[in-house]
N, C-alpha and C. Protein backbone atom coordinates (compact mmCIF):
# COMPACT_ATOMS: atom_id res chain seq x y z
N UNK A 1 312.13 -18.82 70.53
CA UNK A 1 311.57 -17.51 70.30
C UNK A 1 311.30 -17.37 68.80
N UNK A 2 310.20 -16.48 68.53
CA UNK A 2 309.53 -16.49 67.09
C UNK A 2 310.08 -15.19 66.78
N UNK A 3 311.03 -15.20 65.87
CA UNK A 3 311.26 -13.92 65.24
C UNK A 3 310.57 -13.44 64.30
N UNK A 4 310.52 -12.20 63.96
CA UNK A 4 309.09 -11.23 63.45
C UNK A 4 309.79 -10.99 62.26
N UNK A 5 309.38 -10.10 61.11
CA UNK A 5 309.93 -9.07 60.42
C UNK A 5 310.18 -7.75 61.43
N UNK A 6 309.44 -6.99 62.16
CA UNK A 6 309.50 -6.16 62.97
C UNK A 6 311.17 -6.30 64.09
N UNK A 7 311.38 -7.84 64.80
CA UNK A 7 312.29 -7.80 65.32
C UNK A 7 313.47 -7.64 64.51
N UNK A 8 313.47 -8.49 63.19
CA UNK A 8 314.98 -7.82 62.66
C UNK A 8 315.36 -6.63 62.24
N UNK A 9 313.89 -6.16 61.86
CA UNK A 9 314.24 -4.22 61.36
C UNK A 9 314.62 -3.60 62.85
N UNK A 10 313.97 -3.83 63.50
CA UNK A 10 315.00 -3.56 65.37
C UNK A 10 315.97 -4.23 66.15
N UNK A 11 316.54 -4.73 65.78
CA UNK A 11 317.76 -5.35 66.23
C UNK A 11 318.76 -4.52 66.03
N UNK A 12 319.57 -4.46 66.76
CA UNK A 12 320.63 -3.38 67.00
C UNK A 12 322.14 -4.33 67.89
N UNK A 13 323.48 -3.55 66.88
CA UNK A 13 324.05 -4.62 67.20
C UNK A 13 325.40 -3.36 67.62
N UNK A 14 326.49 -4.11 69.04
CA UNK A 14 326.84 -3.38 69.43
C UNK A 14 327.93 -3.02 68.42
N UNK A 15 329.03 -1.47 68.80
CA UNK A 15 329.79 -1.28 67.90
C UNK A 15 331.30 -1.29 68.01
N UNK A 16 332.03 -1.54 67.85
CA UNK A 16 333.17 -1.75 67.87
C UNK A 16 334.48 -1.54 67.10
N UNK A 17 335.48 -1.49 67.41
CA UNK A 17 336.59 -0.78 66.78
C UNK A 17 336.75 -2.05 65.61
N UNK A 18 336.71 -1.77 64.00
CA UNK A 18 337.18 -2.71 63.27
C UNK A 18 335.63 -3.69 62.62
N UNK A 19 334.47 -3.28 63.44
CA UNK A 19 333.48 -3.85 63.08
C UNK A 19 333.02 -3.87 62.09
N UNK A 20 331.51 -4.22 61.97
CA UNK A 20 330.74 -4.58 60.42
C UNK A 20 330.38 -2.78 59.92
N UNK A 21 330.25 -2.89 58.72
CA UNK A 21 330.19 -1.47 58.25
C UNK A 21 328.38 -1.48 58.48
N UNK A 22 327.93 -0.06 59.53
CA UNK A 22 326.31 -0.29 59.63
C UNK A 22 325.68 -0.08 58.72
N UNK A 23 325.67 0.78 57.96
CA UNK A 23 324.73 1.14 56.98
C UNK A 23 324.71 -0.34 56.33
N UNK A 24 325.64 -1.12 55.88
CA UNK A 24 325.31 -2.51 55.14
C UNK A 24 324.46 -3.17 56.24
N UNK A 25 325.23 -3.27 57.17
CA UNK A 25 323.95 -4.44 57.90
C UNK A 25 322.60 -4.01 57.80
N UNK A 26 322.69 -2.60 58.42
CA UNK A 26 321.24 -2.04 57.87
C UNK A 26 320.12 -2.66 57.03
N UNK A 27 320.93 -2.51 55.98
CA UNK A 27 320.61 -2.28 54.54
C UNK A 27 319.69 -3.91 54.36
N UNK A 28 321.53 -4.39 54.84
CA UNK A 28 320.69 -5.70 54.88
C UNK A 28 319.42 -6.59 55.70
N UNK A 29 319.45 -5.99 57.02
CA UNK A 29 318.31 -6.38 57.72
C UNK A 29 317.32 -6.04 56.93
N UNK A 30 316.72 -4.84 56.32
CA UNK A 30 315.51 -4.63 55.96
C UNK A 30 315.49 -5.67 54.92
N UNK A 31 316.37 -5.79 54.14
CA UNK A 31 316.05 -7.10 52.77
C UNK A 31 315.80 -8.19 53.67
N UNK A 32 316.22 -8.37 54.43
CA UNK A 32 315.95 -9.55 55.42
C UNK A 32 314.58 -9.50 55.82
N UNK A 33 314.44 -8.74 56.80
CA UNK A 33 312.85 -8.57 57.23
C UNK A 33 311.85 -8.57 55.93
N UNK A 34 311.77 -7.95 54.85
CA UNK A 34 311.17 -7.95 53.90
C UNK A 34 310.74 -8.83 53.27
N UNK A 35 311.74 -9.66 52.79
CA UNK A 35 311.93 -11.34 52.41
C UNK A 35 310.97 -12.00 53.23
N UNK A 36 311.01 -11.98 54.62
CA UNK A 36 310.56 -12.44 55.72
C UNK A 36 308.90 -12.37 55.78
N UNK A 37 308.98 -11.18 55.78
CA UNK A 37 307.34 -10.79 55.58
C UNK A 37 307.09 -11.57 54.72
N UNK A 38 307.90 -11.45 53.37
CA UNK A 38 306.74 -12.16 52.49
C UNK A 38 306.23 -13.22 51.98
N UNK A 39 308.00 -14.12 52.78
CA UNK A 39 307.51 -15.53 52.66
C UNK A 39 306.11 -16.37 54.03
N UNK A 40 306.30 -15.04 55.51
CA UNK A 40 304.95 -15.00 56.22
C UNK A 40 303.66 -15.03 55.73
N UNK A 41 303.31 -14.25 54.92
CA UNK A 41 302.38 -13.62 54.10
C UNK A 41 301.83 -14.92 52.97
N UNK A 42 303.09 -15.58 52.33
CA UNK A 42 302.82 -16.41 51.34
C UNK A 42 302.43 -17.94 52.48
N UNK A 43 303.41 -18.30 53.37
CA UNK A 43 302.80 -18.95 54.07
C UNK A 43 301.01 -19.31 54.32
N UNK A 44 300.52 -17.89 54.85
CA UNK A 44 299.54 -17.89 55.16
C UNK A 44 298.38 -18.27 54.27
N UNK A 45 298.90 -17.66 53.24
CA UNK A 45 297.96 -17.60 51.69
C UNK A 45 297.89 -18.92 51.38
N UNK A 46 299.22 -19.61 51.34
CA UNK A 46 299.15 -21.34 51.22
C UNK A 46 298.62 -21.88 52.18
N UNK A 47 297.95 -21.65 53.79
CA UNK A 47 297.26 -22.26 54.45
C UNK A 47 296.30 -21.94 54.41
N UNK A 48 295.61 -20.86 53.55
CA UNK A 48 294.27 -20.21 53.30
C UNK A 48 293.77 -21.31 51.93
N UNK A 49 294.26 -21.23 51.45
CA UNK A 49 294.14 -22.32 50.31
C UNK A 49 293.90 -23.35 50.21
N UNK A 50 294.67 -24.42 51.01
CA UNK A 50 295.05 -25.84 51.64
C UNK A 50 293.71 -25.69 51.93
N UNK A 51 293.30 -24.94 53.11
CA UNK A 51 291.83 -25.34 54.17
C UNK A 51 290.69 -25.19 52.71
N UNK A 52 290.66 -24.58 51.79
CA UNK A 52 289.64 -24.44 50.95
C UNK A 52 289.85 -25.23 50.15
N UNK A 53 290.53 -25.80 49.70
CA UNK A 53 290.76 -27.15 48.94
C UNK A 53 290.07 -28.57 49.46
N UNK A 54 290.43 -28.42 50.92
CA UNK A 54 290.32 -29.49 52.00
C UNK A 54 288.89 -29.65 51.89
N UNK A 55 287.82 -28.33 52.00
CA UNK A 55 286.52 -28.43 52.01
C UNK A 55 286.29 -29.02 50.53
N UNK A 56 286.71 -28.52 49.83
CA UNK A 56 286.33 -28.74 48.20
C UNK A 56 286.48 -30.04 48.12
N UNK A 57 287.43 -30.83 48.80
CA UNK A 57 287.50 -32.27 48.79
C UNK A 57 286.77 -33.16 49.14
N UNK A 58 286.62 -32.47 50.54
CA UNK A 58 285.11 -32.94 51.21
C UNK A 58 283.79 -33.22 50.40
N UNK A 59 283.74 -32.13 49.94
CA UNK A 59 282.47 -32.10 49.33
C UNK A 59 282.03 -32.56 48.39
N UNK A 60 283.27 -32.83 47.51
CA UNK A 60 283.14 -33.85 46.55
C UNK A 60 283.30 -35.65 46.23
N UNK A 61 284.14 -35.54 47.90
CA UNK A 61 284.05 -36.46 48.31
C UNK A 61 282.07 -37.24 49.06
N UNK A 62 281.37 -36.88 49.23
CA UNK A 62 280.22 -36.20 49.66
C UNK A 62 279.01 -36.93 48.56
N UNK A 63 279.92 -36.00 47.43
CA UNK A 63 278.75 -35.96 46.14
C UNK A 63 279.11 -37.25 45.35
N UNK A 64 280.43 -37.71 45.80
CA UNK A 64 280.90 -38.65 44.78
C UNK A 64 280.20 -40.07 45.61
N UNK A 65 279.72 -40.02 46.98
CA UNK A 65 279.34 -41.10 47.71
C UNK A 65 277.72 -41.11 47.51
N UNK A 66 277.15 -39.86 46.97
CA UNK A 66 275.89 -39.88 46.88
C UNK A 66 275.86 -40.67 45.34
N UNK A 67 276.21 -40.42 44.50
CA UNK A 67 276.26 -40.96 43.03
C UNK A 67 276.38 -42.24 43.08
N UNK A 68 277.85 -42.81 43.97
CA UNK A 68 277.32 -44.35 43.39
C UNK A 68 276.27 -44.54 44.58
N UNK A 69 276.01 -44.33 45.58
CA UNK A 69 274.75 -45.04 46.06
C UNK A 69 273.63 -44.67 45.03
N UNK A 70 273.56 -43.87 44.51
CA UNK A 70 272.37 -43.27 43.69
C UNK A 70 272.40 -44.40 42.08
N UNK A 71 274.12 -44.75 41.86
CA UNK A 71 274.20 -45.29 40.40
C UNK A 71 273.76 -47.06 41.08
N UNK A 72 274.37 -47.47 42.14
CA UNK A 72 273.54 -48.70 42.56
C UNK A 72 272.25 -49.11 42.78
N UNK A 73 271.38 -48.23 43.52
CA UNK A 73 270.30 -48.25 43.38
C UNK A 73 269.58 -48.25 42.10
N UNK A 74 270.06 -47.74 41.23
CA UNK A 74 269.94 -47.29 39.45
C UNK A 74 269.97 -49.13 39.04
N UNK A 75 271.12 -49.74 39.21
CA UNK A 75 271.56 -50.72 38.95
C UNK A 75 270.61 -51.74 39.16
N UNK A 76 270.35 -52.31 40.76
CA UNK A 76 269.58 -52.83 41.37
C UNK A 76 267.71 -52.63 40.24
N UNK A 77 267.38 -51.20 40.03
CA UNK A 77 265.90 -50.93 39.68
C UNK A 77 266.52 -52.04 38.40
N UNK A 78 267.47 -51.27 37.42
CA UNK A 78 267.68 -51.89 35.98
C UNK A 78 267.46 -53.69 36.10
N UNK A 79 268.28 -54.28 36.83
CA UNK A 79 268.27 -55.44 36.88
C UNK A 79 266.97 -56.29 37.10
N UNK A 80 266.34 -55.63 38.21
CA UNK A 80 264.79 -56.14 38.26
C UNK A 80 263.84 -55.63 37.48
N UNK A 81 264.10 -54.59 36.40
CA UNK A 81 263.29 -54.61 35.56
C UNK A 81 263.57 -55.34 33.65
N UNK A 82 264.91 -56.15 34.13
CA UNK A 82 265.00 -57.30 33.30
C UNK A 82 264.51 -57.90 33.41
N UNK A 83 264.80 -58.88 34.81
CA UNK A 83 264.16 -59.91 35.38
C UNK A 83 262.59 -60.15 35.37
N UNK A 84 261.88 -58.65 35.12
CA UNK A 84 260.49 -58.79 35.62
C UNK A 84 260.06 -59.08 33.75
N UNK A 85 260.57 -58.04 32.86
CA UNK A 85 261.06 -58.34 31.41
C UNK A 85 260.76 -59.80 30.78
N UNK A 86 261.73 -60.44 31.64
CA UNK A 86 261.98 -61.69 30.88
C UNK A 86 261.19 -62.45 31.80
N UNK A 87 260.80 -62.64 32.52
CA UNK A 87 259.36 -63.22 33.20
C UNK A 87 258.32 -62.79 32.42
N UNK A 88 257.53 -61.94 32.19
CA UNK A 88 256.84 -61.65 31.23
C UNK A 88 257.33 -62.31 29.66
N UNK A 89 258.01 -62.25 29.54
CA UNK A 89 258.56 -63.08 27.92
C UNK A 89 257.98 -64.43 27.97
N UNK A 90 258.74 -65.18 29.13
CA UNK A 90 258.76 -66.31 29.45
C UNK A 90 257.11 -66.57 29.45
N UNK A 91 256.30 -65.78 30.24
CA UNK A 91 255.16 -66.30 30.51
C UNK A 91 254.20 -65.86 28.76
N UNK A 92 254.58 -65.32 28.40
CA UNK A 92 253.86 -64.73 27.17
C UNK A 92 253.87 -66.21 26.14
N UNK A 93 255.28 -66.74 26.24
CA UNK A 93 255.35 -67.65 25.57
C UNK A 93 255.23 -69.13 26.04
N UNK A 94 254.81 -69.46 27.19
CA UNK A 94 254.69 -70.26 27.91
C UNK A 94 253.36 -70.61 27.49
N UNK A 95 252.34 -69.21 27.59
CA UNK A 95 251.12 -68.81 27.09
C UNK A 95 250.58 -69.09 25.39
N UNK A 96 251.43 -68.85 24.66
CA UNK A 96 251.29 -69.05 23.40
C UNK A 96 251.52 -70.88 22.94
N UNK A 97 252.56 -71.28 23.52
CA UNK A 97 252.70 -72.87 23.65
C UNK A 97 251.54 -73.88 24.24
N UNK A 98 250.66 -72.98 25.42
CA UNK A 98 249.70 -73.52 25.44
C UNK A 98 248.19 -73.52 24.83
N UNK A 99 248.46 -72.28 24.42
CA UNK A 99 246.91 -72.21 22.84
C UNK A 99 247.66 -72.58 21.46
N UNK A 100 248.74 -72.85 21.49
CA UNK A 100 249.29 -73.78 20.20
C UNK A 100 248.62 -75.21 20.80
N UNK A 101 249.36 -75.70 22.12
CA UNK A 101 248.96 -77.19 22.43
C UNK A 101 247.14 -77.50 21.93
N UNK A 102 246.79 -76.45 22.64
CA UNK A 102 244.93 -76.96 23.15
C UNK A 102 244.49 -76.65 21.55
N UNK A 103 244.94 -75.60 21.16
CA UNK A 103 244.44 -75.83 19.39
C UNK A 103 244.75 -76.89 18.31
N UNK A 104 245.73 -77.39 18.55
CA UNK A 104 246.22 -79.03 18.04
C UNK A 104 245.56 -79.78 18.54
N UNK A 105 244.92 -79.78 19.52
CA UNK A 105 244.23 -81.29 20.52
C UNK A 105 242.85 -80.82 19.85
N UNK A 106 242.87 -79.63 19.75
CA UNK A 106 241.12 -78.99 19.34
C UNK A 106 241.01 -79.72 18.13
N UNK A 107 242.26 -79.53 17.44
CA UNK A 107 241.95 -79.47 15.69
C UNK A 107 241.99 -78.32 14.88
N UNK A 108 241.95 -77.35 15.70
CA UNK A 108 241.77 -75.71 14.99
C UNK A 108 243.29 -75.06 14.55
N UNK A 109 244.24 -75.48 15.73
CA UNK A 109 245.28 -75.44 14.56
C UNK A 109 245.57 -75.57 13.01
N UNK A 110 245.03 -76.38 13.00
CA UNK A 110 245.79 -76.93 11.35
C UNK A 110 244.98 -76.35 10.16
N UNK A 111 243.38 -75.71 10.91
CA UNK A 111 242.92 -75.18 9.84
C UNK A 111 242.97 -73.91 9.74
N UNK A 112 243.56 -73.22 10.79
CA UNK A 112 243.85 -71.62 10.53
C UNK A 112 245.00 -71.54 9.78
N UNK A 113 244.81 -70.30 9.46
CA UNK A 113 245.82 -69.45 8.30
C UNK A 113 247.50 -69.41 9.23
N UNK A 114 248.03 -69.63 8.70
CA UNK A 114 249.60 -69.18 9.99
C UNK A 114 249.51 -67.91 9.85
N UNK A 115 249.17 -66.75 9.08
CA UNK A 115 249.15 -65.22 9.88
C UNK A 115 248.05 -65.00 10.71
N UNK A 116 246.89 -65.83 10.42
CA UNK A 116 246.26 -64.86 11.94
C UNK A 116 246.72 -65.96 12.97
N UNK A 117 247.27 -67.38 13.25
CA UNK A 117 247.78 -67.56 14.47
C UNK A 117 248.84 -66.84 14.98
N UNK A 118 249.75 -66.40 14.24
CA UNK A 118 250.54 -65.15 14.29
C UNK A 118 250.72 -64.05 15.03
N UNK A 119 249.28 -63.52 14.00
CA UNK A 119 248.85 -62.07 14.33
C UNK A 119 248.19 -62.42 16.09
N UNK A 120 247.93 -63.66 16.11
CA UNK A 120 246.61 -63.69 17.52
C UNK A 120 248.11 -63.63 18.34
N UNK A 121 248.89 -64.04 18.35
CA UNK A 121 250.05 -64.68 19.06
C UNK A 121 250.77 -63.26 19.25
N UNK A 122 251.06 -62.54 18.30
CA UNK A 122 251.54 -61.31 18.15
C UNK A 122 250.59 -60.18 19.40
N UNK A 123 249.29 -60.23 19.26
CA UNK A 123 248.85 -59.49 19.50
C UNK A 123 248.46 -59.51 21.29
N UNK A 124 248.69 -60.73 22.04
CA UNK A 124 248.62 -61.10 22.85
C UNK A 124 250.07 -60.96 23.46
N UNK A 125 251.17 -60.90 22.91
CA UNK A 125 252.28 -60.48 23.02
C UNK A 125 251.82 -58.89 23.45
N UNK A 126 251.30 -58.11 22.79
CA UNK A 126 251.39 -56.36 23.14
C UNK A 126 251.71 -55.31 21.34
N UNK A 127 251.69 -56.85 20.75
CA UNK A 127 252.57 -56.12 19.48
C UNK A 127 251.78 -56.31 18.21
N UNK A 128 252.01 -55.66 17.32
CA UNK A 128 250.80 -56.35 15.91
C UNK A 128 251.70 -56.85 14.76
N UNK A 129 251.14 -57.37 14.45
CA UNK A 129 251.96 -58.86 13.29
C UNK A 129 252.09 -58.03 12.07
């Protein structure tokens, strides 16, 4: 059986020659029931809480699963736009090694200036000398 605050403020106890003095028990039931209530009351408030926490957890639990899928995908773009980076490098200079080669076999190497092979080299790069 679930006792109330209500049942101990009504409880009634029989009386007898030599018994408990009533007004104390009284007295004391209501501190009793009172107490009672309010650790009910606080109960509740702590399971009102708990459940709103619980969501708050959720939800951040939620947001925290969207981020790293969101920071991997991030990861994944970054990495292939090294890779695509340094493919382009690679071929830029792959490119420049071969109008160094064919201008040595030409002969035109040796009579240009080294800044405008440079600058041509530079500029075919994306960049100016």
């Amino acid at each position: 059986m679930k006792i109330t605050p209500i049942d101990i403020q009504q409880v009634s106890f029989g009386v007898r020659f030599r018994g408990y003095n009533r007004k104390e028990v009284d007295n004391f039931l209501d501190l009793l029931a009172h107490d009672y209530e309010m650790l009910i009351k606080e109960s509740q408030d702590i399971k009102e809480k708990t459940a709103s926490l619980e969501i708050q957890v959720m939800e951040l639990k939620k947001k925290e699963a969207t981020l790293n899928s969101t920071l991997i995908a991030v990861q994944k773009v970054v990495d292939e736009m090294k890779q695509n980076a340094q493919k382009e490098v690679d071929l830029l200079i792959k490119e420049a090694e071969l109008k160094a080669y064919v201008r040595f076999q030409l002969g035109e190497g040796i009579e240009k200036k080294e800044s405008d092979f440079a600058a041509e080299v530079a500029a075919a790069a994306g960049t100016k000398a």
